[in-house]
Protein backbone atom coordinates (compact mmCIF):
# COMPACT_ATOMS: atom_id res chain seq x y z
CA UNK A 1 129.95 186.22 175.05
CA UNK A 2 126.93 187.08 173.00
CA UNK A 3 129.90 187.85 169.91
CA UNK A 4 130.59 184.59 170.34
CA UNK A 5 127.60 182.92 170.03
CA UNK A 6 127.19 185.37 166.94
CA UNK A 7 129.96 183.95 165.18
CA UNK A 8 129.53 180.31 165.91
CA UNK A 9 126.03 180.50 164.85
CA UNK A 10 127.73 182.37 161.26
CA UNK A 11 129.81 179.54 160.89
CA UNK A 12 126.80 177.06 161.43
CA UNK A 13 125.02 178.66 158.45
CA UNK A 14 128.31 178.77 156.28
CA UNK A 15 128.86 174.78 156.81
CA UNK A 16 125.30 174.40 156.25
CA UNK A 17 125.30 176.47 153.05
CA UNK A 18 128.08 174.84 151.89
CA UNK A 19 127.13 171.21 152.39
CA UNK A 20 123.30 171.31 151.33
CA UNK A 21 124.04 172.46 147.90
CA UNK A 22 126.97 169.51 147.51
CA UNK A 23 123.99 166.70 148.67
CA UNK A 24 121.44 168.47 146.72
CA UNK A 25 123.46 168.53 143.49
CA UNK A 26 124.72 164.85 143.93
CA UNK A 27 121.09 163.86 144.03
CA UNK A 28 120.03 165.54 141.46
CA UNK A 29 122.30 165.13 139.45
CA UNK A 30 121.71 160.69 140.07
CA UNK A 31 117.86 161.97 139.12
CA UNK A 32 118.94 163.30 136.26
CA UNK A 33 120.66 160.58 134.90
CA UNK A 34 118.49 157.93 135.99
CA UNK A 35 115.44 159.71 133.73
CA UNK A 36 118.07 159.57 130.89
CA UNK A 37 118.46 156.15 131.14
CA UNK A 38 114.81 155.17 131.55
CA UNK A 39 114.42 157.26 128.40
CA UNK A 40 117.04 155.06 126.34
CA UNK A 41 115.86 151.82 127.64
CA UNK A 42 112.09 152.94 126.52
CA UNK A 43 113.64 153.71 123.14
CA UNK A 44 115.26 150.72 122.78
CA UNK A 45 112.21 148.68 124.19
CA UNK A 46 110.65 149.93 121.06
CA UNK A 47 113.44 149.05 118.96
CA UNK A 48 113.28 145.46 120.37
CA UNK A 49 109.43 144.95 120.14
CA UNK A 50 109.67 146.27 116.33
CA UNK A 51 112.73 143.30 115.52
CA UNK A 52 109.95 140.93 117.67
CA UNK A 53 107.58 141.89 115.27
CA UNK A 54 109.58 141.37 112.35
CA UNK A 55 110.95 137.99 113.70
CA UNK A 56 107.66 136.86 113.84
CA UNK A 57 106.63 137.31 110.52
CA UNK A 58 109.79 136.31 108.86
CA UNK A 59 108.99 132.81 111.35
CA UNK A 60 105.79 132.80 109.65
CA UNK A 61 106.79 133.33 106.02
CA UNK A 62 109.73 130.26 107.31
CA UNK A 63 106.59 128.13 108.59
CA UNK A 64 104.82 128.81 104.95
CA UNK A 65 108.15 127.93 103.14
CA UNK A 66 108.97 124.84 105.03
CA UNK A 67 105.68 123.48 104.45
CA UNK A 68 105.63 124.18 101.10
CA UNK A 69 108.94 122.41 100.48
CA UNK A 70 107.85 119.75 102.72
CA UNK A 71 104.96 119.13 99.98
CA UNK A 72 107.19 119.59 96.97
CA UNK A 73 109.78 116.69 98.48
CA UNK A 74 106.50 114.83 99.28
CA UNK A 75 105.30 115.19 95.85
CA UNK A 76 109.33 114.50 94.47
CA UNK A 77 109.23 112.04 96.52
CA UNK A 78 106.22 110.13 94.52
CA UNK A 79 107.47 111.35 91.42
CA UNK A 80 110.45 109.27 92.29
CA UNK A 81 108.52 106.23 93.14
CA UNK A 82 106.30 106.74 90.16
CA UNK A 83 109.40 106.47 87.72
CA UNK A 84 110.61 103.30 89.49
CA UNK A 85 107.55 101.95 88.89
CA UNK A 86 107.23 103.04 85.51
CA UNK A 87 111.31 101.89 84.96
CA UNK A 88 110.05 98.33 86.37
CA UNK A 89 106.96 98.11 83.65
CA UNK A 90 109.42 99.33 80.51
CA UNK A 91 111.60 96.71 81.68
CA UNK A 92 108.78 94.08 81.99
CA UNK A 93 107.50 94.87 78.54
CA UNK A 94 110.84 94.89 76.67
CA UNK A 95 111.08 91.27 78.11
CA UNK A 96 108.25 90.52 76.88
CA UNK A 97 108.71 92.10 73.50
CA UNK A 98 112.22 90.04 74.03
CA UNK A 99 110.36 86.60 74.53
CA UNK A 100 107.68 87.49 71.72
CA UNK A 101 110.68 87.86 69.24
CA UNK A 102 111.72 84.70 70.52
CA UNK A 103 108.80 83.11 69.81
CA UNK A 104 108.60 84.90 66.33
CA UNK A 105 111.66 83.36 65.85
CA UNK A 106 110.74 79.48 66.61
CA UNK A 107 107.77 80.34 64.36
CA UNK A 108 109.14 81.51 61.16
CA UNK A 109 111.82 78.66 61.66
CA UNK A 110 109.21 76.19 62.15
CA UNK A 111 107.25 77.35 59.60
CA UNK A 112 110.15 77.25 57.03
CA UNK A 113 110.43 73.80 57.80
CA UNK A 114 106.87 73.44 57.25
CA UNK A 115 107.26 74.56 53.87
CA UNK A 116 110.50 72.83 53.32
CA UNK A 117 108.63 69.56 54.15
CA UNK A 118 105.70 70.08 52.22
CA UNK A 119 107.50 71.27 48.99
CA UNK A 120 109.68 68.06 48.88
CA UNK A 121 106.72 65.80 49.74
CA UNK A 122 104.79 68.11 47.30
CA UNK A 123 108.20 67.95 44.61
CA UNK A 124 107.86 63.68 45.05
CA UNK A 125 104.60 63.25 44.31
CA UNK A 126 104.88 65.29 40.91
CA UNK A 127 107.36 63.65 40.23
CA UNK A 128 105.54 60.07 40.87
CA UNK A 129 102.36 61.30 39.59
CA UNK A 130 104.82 61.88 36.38
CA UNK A 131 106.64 58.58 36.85
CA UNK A 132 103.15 56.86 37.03
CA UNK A 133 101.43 58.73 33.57
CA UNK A 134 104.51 58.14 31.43
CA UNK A 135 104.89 54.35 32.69
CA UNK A 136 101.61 53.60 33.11
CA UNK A 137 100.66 51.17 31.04
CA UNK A 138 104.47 48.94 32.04
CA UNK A 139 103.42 49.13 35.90
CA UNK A 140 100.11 48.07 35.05
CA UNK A 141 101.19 45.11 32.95
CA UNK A 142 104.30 44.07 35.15
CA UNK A 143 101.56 44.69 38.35
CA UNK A 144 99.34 41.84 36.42
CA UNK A 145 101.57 39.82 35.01
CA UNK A 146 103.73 39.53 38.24
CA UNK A 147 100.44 39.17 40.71
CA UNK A 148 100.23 35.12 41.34
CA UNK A 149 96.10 35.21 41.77
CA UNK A 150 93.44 37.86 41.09
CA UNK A 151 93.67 38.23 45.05
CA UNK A 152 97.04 40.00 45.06
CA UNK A 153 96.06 41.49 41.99
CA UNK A 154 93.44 43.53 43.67
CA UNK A 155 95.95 43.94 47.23
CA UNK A 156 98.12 45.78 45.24
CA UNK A 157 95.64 47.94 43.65
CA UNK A 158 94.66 48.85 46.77
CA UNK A 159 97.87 49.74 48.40
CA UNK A 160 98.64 51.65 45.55
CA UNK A 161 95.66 53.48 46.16
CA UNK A 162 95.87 53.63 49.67
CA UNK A 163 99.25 54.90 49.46
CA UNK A 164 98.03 58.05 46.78
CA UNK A 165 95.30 58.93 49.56
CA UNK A 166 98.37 58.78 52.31
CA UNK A 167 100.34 61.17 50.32
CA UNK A 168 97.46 63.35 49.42
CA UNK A 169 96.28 63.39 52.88
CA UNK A 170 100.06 64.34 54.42
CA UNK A 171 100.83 66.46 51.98
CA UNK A 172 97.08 68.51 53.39
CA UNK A 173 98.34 68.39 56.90
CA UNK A 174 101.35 70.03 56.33
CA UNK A 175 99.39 72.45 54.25
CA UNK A 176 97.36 72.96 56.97
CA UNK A 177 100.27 73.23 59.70
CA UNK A 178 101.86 76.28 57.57
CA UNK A 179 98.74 77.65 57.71
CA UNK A 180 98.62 77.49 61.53
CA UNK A 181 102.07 78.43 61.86
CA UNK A 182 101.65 81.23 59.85
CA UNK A 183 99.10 82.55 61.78
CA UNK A 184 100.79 82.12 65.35
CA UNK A 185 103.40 83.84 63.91
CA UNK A 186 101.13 86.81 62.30
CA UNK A 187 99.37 87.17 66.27
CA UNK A 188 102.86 87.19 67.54
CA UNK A 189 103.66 89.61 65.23
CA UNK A 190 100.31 91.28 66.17
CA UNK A 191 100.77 91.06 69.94
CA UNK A 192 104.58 92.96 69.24
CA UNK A 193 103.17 95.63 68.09
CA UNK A 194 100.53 95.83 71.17
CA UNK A 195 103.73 95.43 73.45
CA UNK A 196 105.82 98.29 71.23
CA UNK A 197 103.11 100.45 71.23
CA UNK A 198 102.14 99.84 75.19
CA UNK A 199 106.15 100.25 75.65
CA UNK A 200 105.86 103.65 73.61
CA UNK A 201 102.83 104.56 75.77
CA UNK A 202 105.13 103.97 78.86
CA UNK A 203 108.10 105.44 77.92
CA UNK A 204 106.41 109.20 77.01
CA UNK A 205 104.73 108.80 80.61
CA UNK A 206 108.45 108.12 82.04
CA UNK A 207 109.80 111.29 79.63
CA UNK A 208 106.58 113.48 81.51
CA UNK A 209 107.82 111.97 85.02
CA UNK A 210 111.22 112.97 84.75
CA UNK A 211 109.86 116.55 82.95
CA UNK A 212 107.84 116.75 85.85
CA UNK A 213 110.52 116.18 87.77
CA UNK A 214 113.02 117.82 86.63
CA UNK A 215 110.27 121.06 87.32
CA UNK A 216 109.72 120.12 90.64
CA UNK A 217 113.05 119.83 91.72
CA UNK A 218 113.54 123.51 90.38
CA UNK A 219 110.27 124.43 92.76
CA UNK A 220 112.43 122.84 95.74
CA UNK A 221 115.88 124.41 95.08
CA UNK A 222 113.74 127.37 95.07
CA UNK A 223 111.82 126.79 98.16
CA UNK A 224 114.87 125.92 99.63
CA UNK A 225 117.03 129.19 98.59
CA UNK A 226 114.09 130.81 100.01
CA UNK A 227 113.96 129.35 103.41
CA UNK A 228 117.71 129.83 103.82
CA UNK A 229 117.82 133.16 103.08
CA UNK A 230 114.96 133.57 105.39
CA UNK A 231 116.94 131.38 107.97
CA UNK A 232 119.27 134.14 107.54
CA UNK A 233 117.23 137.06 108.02
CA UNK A 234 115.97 135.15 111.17
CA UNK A 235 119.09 134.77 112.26
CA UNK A 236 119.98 138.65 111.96
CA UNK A 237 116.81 139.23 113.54
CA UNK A 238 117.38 137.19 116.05
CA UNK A 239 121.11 138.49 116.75
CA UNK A 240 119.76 141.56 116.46
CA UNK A 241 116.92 140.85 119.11
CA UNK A 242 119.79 139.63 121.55
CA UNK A 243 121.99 142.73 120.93
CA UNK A 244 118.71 144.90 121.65
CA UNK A 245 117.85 142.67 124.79
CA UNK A 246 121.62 142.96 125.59
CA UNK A 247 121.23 146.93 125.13
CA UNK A 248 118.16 146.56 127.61
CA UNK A 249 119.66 144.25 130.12
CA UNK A 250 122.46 146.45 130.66
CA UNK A 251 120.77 149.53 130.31
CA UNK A 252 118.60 148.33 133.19
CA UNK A 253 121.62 147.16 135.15
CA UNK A 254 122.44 151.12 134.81
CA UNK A 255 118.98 152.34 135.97
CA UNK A 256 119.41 149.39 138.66
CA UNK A 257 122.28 150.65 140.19
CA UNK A 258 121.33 154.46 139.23
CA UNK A 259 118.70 153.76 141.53
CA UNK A 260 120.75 151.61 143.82
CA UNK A 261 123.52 154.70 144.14
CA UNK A 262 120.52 157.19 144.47
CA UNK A 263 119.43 155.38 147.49
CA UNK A 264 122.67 154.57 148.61
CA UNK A 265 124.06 158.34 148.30
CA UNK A 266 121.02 159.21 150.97
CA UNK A 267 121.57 156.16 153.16
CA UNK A 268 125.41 155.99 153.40
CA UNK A 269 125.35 159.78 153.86
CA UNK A 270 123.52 158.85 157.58
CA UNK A 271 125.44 155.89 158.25
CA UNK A 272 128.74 157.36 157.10
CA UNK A 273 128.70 159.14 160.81
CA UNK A 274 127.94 156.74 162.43
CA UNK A 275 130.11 153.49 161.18
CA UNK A 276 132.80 151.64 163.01
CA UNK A 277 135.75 149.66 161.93
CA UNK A 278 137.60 146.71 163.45
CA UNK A 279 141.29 145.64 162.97
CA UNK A 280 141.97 142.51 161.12
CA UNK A 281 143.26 141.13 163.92
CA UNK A 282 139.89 141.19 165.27
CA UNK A 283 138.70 138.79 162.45
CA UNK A 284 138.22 135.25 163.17
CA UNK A 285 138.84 133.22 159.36
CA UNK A 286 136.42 130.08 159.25
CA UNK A 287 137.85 127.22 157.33
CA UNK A 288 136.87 127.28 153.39
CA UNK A 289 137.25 131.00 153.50
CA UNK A 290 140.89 131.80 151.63
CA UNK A 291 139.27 129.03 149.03
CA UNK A 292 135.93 130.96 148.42
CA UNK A 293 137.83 134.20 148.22
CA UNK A 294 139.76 133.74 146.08
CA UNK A 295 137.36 131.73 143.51
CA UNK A 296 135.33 134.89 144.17
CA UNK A 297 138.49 137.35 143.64
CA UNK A 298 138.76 134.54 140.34
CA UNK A 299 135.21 135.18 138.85
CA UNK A 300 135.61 139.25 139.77
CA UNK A 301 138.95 139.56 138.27
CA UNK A 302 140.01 136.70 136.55
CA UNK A 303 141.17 138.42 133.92
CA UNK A 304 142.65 141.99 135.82
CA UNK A 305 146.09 142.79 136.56
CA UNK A 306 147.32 141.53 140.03
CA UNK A 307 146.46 144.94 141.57
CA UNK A 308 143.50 144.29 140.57
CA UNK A 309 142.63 141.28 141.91
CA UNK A 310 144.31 142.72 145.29
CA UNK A 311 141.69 145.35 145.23
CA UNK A 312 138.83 143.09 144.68
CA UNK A 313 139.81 140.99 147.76
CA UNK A 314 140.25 144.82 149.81
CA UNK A 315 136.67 145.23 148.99
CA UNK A 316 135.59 141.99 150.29
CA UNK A 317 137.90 142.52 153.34
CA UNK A 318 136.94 146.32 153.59
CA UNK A 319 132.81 144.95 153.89
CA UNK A 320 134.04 142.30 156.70
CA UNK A 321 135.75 145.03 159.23
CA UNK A 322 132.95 147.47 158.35
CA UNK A 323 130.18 147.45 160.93
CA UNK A 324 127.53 148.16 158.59
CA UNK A 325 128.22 144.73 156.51
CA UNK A 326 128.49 141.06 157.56
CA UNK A 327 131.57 139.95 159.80
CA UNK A 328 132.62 137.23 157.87
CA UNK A 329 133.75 136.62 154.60
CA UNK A 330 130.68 133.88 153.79
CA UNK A 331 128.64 136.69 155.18
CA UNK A 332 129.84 139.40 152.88
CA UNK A 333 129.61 137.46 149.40
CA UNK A 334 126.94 135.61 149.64
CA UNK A 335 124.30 138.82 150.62
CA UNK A 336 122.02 139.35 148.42
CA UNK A 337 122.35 141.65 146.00
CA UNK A 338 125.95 141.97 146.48
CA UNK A 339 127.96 140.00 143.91
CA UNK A 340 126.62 138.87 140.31
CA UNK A 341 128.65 136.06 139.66
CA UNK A 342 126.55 134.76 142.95
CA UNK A 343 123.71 135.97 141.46
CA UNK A 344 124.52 134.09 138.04
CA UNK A 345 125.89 130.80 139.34
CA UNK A 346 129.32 131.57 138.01
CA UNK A 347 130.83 131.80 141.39
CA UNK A 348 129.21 128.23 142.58
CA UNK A 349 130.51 126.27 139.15
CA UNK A 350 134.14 128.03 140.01
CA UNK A 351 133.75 126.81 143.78
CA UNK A 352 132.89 123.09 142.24
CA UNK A 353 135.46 123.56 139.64
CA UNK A 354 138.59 124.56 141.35
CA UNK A 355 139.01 127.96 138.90
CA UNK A 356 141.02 129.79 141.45
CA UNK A 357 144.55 130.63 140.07
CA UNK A 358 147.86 130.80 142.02
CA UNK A 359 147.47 134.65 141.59
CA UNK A 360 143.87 134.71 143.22
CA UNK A 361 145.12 132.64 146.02
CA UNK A 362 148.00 135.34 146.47
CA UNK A 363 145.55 138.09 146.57
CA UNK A 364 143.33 136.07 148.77
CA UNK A 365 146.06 135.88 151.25
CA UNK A 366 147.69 138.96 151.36
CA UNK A 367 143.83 140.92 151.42
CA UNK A 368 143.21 138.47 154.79
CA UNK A 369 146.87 139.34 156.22
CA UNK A 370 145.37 143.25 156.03
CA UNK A 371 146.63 144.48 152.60
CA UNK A 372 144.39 147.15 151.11
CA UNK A 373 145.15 149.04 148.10
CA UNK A 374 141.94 150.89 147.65
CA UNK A 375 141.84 152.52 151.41
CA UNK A 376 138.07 152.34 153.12
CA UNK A 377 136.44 151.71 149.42
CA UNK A 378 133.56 149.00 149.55
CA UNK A 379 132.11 149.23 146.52
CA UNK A 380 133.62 148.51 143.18
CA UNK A 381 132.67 147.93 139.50
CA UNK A 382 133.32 148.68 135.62
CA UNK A 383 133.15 152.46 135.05
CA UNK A 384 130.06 154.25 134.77
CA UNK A 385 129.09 158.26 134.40
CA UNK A 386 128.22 159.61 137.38
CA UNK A 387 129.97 157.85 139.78
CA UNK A 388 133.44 159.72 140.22
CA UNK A 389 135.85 156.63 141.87
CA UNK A 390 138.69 156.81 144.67
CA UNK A 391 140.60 154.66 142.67
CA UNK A 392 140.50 152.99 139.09
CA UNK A 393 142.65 149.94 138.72
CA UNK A 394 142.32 147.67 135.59
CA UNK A 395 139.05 147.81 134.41
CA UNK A 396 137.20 148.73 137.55
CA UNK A 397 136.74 151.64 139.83
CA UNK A 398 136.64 151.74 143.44
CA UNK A 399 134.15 153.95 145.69
């Protein structure tokens, strides 16, 4: 008797021996890797505050360059408005260089008829002036001998007289209307050369606006290059910063479920014993549920083989006849914690949306008929090191 209870107590310390080490190691072995992850997420935490830092001041140096450009295209801008303006006063001074010469023109002609006029009244009087000296003393006797009474002797004296005056006095006004005409036409000529010279003034203010111009577009195609390639380096930064925050998110998702499995390798190691299983006959379906499983099944596994998708739906089922998860499908997905595309809305816009293939449906119903293809597993998920799967089908693993 006492042999026995030698030997049974032998084989209590053997099993114990050789199960301790087995938990120990898996533990430590989760410890291990979770401080190597926390490590490289640290590392790259430092890689993405660095980019941060360098986003900002290329942001900076874009804020600079944009407001520099902003004031060159101001400043082009005026420039531009400044040579219309300048364009409109050329154009108002060659028309009135244009109207001057037209008045030039009605000047000299009026003042060649001046002289025209003048030289034939001037031409007719020499000539009578001539007439009179050589006939003289004829016109004087025919004057008397013709008058009828010392009265009309003296009336024609008179009118001859009279008539010399007229001719002297005419042949003064047109003298005096060249003159005039010959000096509107010299201030004409005078206020040209004001409206040349004002025109010449204008037009080498016009050649320094488009000089300065023509500079200050060269500032703002180089401002511009400038903010684009800085656009660009933003833009790597910025890609960069989402790869890095990519890097991290993930990376955390690892220590997340490092953690999770940590917790979960203690935990399901007690309730392991102790769980209990119904038959899927036992399950009572509640309408809606083939149509969120299989949306679910569609967000999961969209994209994996049919197997896949099969194996997805087991897990699901697997949760629901396991006494340690909900007892109904609505139950299983939706608690917390459980299933990202919950999590990430993915799984309501499907629901709204109607994504569910044929093929999801299939699984769906074949899963809820009491198909399994990945035994007791209720966990599943894309591969990871340290977790060493029951099965791997498609891209996941099943545990």
């Amino acid at each position: 008797m006492k042999l026995k209870q030698n030997m049974a107590m032998l084989m209590f310390f053997v099993l114990l021996m050789g199960s301790v080490p087995f938990s120990v190691y898996a533990t430590d072995e989760t410890r291990r890797q979770l401080e190597e992850a926390e490590q490289e997420r640290n590392k790259t935490q430092n890689e993405l505050d660095a980019t941060r830092d360098d986003l900002n001041g290329l942001n900076e140096q874009k804020n600079s360059l944009q407001g520099t450009l902003d004031d060159l295209n101001t400043k082009l801008s005026q420039i531009g408005d400044n040579l219309t303006e300048l364009e409109d006063k050329i154009a108002n001074k060659e028309d009135e260089i244009e109207k001057t010469n037209e008045k030039i023109d009605i000047a000299n002609k009026d003042l060649e008829e001046a002289i025209a006029v003048k030289d034939a009244l001037y031409e007719a009087m020499k000539k009578q002036i001539q007439f009179m000296y050589e006939e003289s003393d004829y016109l004087y006797l025919d004057m008397v001998f013709s008058c009828k009474n010392l009265a009309d002797l003296v009336n024609r004296n008179d009118y001859i007289e009279q008539l010399s005056a007229y001719e002297a006095r005419k042949l003064q006004e047109y003298a005096d209307t060249q003159a005039k005409i010959e000096e509107i036409a010299k201030g004409l000529e005078a206020d040209k050369s004001i409206l040349e010279m004002d025109r010449e003034e204008l037009n080498s203010y016009r050649a320094q606006a488009i000089a300065e111009q023509s500079r200050v577009s060269g500032l703002v195609s180089n401002a511009s290059r400038s903010l684009a390639n800085t656009a660009d380096q933003i833009s790597d930064a910025e890609a960069k910063a989402k790869a890095y925050e990519d890097d991290i998110k993930e990376q955390e998702e690892n220590i997340s479920e490092l953690r999770a499995k940590l917790e979960e390798e203690l935990r399901m190691a007690e309730l392991a014993a102790q769980s209990s299983w119904r038959d899927i006959s036992e399950v009572s379906f509640a309408e809606g549920d083939r149509y969120l499983l299989a949306n679910l099944i569609y967000c999961e596994a969209g994209g994996e083989p049919y197997e896949g998708q099969i194996a997805v739906g087991a897990v699901v089922m697997n949760r629901v006849l396991s006494s340690v998860y909900p007892n109904t499908i609505v139950g299983v997905i939706y608690q917390s914690g459980q299933f990202s595309p919950v999590a990430s809305g993915r799984l309501a816009l499907a629901l709204a949306e109607g994504k569910a293939t044929k093929r999801c449906y299939d699984a769906a119903d074949e899963v809820m008929a009491g198909k399994t293809n990945v035994g007791n597993c209720v966990y599943f998920r894309t591969p990871i090191d340290g977790i060493t799967p029951k099965y791997r089908i498609g891209g996941h693993i099943f545990y």
